[in-house]
C-alpha atoms as a PDB file:
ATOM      1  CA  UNK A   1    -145.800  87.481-137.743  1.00  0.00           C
ATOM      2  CA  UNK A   2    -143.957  88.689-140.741  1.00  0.00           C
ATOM      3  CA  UNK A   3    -145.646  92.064-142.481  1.00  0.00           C
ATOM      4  CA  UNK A   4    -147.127  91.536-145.177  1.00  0.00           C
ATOM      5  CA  UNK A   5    -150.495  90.825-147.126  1.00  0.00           C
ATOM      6  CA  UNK A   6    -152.803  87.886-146.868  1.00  0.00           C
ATOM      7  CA  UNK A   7    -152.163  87.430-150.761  1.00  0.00           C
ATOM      8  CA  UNK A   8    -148.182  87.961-149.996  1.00  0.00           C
ATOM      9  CA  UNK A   9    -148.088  85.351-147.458  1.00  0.00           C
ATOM     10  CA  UNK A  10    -149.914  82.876-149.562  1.00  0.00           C
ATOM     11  CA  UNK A  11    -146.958  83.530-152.232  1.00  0.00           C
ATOM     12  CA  UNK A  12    -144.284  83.192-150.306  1.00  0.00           C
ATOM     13  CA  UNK A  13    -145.688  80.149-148.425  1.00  0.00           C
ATOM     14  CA  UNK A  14    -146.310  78.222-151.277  1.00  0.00           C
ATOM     15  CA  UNK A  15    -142.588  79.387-152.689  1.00  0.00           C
ATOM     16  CA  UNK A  16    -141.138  77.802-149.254  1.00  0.00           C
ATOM     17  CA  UNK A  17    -142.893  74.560-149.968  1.00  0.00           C
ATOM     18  CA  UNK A  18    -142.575  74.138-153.057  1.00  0.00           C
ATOM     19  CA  UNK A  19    -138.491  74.852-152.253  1.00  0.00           C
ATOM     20  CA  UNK A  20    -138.656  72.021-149.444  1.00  0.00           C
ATOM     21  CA  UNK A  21    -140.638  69.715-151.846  1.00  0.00           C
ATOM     22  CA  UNK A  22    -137.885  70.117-154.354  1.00  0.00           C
ATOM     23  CA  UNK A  23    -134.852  69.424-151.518  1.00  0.00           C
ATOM     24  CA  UNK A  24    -136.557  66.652-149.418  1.00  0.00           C
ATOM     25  CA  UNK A  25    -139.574  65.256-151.921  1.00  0.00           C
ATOM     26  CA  UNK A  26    -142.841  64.388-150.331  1.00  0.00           C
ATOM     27  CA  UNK A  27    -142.218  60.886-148.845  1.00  0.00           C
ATOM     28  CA  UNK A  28    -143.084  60.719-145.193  1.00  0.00           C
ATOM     29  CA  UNK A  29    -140.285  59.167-143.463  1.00  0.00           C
ATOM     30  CA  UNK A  30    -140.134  59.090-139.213  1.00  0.00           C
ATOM     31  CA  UNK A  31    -136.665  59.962-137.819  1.00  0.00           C
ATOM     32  CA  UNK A  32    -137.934  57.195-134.648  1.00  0.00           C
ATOM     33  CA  UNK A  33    -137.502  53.369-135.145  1.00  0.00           C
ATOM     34  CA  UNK A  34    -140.936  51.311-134.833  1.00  0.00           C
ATOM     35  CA  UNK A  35    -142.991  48.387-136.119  1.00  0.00           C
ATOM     36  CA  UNK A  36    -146.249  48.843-134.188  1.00  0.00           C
ATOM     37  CA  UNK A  37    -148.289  51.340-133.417  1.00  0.00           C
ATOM     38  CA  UNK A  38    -147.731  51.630-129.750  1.00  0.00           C
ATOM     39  CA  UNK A  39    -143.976  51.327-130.280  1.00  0.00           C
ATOM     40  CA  UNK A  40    -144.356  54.385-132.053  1.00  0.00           C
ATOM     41  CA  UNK A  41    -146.643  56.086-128.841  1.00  0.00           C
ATOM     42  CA  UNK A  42    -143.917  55.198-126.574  1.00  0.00           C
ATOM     43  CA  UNK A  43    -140.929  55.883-128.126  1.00  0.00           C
ATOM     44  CA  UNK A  44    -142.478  59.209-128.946  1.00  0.00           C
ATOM     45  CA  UNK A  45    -143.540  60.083-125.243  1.00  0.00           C
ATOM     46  CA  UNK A  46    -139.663  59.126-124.718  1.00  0.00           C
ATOM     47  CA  UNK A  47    -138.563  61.497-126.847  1.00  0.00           C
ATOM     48  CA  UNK A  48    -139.790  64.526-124.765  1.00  0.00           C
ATOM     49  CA  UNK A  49    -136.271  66.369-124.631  1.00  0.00           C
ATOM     50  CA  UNK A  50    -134.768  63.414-125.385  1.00  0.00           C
ATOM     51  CA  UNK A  51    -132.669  62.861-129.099  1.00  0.00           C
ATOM     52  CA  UNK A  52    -134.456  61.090-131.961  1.00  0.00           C
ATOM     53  CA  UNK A  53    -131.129  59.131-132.470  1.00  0.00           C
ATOM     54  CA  UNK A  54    -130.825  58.613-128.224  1.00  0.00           C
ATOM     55  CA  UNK A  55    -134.445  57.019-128.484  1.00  0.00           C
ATOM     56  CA  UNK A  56    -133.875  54.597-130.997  1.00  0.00           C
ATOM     57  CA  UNK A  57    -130.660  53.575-129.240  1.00  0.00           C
ATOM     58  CA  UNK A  58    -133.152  52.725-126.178  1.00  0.00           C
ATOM     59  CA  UNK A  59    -135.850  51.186-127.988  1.00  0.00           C
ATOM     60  CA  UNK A  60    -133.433  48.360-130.469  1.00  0.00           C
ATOM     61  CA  UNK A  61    -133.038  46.602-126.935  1.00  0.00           C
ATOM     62  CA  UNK A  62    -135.998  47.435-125.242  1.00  0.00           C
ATOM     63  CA  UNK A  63    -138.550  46.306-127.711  1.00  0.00           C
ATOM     64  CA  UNK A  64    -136.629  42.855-128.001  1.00  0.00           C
ATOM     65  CA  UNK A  65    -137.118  42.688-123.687  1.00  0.00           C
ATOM     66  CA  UNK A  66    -140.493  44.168-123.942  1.00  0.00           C
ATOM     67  CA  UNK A  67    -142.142  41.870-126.896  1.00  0.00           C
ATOM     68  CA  UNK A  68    -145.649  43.164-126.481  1.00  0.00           C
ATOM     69  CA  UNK A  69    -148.452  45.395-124.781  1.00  0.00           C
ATOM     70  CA  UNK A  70    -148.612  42.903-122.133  1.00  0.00           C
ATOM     71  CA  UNK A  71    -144.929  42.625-121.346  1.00  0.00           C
ATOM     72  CA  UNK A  72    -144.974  46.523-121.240  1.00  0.00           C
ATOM     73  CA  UNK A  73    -148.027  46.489-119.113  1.00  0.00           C
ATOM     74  CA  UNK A  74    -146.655  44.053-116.556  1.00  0.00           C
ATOM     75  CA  UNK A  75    -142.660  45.661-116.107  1.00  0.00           C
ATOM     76  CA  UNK A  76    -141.578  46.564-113.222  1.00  0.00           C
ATOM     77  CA  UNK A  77    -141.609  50.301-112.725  1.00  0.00           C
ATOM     78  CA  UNK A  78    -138.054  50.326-111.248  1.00  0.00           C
ATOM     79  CA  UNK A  79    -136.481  47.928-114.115  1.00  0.00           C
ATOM     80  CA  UNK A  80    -138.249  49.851-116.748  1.00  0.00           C
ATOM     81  CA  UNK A  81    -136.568  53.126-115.230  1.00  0.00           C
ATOM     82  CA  UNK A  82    -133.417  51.516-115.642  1.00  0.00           C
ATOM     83  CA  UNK A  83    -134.237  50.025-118.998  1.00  0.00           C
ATOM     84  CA  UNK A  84    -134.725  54.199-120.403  1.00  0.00           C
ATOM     85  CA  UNK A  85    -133.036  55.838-118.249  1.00  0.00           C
ATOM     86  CA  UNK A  86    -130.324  57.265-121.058  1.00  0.00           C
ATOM     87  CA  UNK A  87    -134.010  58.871-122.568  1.00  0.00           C
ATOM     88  CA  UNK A  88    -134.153  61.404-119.288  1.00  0.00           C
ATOM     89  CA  UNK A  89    -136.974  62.228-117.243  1.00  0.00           C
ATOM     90  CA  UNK A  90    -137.134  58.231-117.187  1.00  0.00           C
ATOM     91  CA  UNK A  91    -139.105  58.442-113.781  1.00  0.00           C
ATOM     92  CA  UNK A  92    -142.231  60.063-115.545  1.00  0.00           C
ATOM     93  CA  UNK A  93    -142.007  58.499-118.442  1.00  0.00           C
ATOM     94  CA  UNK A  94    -141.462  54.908-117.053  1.00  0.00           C
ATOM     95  CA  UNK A  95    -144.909  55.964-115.306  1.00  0.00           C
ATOM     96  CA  UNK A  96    -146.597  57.214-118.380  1.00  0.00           C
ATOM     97  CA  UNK A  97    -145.579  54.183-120.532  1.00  0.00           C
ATOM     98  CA  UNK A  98    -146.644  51.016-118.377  1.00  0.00           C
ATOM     99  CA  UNK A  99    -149.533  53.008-117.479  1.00  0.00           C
ATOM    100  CA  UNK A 100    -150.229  53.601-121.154  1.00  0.00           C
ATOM    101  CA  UNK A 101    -150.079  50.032-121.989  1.00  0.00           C
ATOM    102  CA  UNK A 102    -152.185  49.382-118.929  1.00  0.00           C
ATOM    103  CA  UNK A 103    -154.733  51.683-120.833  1.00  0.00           C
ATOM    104  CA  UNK A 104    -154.567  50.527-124.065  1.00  0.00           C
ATOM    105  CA  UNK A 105    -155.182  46.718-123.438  1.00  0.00           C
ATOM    106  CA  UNK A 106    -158.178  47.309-121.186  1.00  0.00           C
ATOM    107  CA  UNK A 107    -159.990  50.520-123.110  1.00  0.00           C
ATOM    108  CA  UNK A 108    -159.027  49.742-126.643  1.00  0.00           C
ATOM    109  CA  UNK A 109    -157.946  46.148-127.102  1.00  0.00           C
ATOM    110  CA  UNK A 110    -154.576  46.479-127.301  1.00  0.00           C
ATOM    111  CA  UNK A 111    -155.122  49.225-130.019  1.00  0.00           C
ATOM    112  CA  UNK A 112    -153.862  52.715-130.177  1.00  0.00           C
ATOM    113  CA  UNK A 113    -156.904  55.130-130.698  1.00  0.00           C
ATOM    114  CA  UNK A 114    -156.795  57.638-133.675  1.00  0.00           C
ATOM    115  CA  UNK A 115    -159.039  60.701-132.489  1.00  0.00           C
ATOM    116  CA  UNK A 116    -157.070  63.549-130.560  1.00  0.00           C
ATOM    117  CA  UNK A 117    -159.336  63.441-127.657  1.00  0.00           C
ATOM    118  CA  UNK A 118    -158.492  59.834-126.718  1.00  0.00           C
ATOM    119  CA  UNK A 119    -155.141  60.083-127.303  1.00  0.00           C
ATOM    120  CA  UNK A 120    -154.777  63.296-125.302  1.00  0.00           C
ATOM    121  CA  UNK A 121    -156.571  61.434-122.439  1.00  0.00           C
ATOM    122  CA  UNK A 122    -153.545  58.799-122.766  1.00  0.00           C
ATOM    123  CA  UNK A 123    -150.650  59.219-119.779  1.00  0.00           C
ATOM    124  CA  UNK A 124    -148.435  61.260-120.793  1.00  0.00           C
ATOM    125  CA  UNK A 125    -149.675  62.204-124.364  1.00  0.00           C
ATOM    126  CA  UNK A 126    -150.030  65.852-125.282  1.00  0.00           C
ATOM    127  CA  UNK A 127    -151.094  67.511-128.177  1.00  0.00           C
ATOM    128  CA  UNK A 128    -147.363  66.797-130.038  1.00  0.00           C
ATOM    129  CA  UNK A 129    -147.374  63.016-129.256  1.00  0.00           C
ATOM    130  CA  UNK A 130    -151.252  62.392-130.326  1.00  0.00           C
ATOM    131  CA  UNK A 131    -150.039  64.104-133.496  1.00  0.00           C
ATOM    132  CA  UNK A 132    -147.667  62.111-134.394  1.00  0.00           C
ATOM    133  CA  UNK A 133    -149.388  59.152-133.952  1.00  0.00           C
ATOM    134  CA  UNK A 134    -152.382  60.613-136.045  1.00  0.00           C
ATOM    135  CA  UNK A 135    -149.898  61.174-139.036  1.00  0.00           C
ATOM    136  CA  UNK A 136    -147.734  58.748-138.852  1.00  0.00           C
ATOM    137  CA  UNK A 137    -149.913  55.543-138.286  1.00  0.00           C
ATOM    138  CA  UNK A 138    -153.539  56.858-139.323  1.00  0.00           C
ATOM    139  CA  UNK A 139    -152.444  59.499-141.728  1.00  0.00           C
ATOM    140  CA  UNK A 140    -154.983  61.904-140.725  1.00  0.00           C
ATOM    141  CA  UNK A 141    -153.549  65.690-141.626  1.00  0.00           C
ATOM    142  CA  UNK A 142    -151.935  66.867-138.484  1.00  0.00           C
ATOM    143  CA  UNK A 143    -149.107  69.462-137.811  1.00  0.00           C
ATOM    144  CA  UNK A 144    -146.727  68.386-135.355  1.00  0.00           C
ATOM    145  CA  UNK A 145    -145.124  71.509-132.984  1.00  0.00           C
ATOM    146  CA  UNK A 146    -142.007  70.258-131.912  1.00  0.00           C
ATOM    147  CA  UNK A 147    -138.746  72.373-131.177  1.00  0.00           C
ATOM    148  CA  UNK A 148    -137.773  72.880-134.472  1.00  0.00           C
ATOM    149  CA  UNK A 149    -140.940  73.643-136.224  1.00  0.00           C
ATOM    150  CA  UNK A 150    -141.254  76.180-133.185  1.00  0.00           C
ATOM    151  CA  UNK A 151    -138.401  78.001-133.870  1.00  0.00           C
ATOM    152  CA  UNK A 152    -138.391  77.820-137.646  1.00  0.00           C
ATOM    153  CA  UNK A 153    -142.218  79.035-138.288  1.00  0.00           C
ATOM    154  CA  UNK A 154    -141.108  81.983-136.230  1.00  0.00           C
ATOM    155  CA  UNK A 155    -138.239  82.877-138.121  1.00  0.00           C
ATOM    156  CA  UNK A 156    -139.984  82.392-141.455  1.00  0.00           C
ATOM    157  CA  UNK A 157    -142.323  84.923-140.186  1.00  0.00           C
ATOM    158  CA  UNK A 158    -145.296  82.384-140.322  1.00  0.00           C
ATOM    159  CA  UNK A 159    -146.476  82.585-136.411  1.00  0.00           C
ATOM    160  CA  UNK A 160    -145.581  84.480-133.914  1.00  0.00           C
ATOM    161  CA  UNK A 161    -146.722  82.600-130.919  1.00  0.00           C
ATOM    162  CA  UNK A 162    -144.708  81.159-128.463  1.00  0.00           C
ATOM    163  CA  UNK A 163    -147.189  78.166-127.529  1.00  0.00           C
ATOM    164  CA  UNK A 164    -147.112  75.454-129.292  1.00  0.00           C
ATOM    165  CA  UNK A 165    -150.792  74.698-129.514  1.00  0.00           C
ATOM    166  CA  UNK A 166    -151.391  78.347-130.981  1.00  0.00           C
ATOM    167  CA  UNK A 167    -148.461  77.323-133.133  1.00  0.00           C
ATOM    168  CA  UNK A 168    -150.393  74.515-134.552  1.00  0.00           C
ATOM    169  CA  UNK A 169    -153.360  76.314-135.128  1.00  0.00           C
ATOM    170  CA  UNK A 170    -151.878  79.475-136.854  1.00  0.00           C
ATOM    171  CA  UNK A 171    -150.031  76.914-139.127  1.00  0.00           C
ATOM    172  CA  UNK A 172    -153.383  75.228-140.275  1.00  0.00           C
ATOM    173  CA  UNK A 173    -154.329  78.975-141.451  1.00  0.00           C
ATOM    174  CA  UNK A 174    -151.576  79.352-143.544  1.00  0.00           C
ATOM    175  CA  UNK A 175    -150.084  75.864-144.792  1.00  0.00           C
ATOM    176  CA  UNK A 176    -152.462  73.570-147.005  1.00  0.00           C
ATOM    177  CA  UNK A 177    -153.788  70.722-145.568  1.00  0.00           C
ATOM    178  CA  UNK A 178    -151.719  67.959-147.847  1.00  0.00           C
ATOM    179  CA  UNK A 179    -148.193  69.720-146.124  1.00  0.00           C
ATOM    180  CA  UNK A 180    -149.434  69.037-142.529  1.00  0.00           C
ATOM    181  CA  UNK A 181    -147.429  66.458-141.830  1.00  0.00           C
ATOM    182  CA  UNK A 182    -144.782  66.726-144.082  1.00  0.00           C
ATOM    183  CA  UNK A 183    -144.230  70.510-142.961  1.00  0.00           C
ATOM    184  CA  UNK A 184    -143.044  68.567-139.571  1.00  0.00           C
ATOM    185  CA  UNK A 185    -140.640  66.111-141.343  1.00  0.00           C
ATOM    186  CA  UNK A 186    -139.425  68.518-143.879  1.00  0.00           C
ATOM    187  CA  UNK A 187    -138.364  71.380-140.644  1.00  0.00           C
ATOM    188  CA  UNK A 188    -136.903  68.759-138.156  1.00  0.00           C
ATOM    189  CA  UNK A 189    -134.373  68.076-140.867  1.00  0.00           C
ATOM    190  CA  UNK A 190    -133.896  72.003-142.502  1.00  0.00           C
ATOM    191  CA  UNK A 191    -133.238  72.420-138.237  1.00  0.00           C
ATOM    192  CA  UNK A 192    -130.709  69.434-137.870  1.00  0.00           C
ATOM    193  CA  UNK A 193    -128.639  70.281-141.022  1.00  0.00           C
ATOM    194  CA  UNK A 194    -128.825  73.900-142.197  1.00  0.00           C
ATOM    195  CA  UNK A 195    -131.381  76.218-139.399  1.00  0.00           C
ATOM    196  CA  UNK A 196    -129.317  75.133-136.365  1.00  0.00           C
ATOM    197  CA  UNK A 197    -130.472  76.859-133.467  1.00  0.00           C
ATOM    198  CA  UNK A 198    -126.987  77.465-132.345  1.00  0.00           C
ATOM    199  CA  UNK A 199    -125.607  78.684-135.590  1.00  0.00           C
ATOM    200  CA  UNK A 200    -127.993  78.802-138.460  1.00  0.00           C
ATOM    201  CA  UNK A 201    -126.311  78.320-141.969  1.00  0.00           C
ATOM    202  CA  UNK A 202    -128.526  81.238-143.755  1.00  0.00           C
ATOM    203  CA  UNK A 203    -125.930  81.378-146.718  1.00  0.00           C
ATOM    204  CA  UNK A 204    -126.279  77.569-147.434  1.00  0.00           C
ATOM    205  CA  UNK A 205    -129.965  78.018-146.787  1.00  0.00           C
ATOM    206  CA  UNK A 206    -132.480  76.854-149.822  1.00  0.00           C
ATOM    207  CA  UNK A 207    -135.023  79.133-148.244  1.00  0.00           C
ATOM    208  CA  UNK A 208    -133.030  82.099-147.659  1.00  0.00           C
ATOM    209  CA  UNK A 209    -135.134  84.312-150.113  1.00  0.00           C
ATOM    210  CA  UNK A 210    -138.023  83.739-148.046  1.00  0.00           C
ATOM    211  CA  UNK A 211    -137.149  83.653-145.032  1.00  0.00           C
ATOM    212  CA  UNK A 212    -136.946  87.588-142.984  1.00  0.00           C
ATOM    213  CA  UNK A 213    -134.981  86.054-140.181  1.00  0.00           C
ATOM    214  CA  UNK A 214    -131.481  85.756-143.373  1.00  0.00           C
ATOM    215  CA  UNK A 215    -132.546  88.901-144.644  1.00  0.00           C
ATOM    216  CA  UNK A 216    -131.823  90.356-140.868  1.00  0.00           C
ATOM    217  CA  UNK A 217    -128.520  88.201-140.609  1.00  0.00           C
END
């Protein structure tokens, strides 16, 4: 982590938030396309290294050949493959999805569950996935690790872990509970417009003054 006091830290944190609450406001918004819950679950697990945009591409046909739980639940493993195949890693998550559906009508009535340990115990649901779910449909504070929030915490100086569970829980010690979620939405787009991983924009960056990694550059 970045050097500096506990009370310095706090500072600065609350400086970066209240810098992304002026540029993006505080509405949560979810960059995937869904109406139900488990739409949501499954177009998340196809996400996995797998574009937001690419997903939603998928799931505007799928969901109108796949109608409900049931219809998921009873697809053919091959035709599904071939149905998300664009997503990658379509064998797994073909897999992971009927068998989710499978799970969900049986164990929770068609239902998608809210606490992290039964969503964890869900086919192919990790940590990432059950929090997304747990904002997004339950709005229960959660922080969501995914590839950008990885990369950005670190550069801001705010964890210095390369796992993203330790991730998660080093950003519940320094972020308040009520920018959880929204610390998620807020760095997915900050990484897709200005902190490109590639090429980050640090002169066009709102954060800039906070941020060590710009200082550096």
């Amino acid at each position: 982590m970045y050097k500096e006091t506990k009370k310095q830290r706090a500072q600065r944190v609350e400086k970066i938030l209240e810098a992304l609450d002026r540029e993006y406001g505080r509405e949560y918004r979810c960059y995937l396309n869904y109406e139900t819950d488990w739409q949501l679950l499954f177009a998340v697990i196809m996400s996995a290294q797998c574009t937001d945009a690419r997903v939603n591409q998928v799931t505007e046909t799928l969901y109108q050949k796949y109608r409900s739980l049931q219809d998921f639940a009873n697809a053919d493993l091959k035709e599904m493959e071939e149905d998300i195949h664009s997503t990658g890693f379509y064998h797994n998550k073909a897999k992971n999805i009927i068998a989710c559906a499978k799970v969900l009508l049986e164990q929770y009535g068609g239902k998608v569950p809210s606490d992290l340990k039964s969503l964890t115990a869900l086919p192919g649901v990790g940590r990432k996935t059950a929090n997304v779910i747990r904002g997004n449909i339950y709005h229960e504070d959660s922080i969501v690790v995914d590839t950008h929030v990885k990369r950005i915490s670190r550069k801001l100086g705010l964890v210095d872990s390369e796992d993203p569970v330790k991730i998660e829980f080093e950003l519940m010690e320094v972020l308040p509970k009520d920018h959880w979620i929204l610390w998620n939405i807020d760095i997915i787009t900050l990484g897709r417009t200005i902190c490109e991983a590639r090429k980050p924009k640090c002169g066009e960056c709102f954060l800039r003054e906070y941020c060590p990694s710009a200082r550096k550059n």
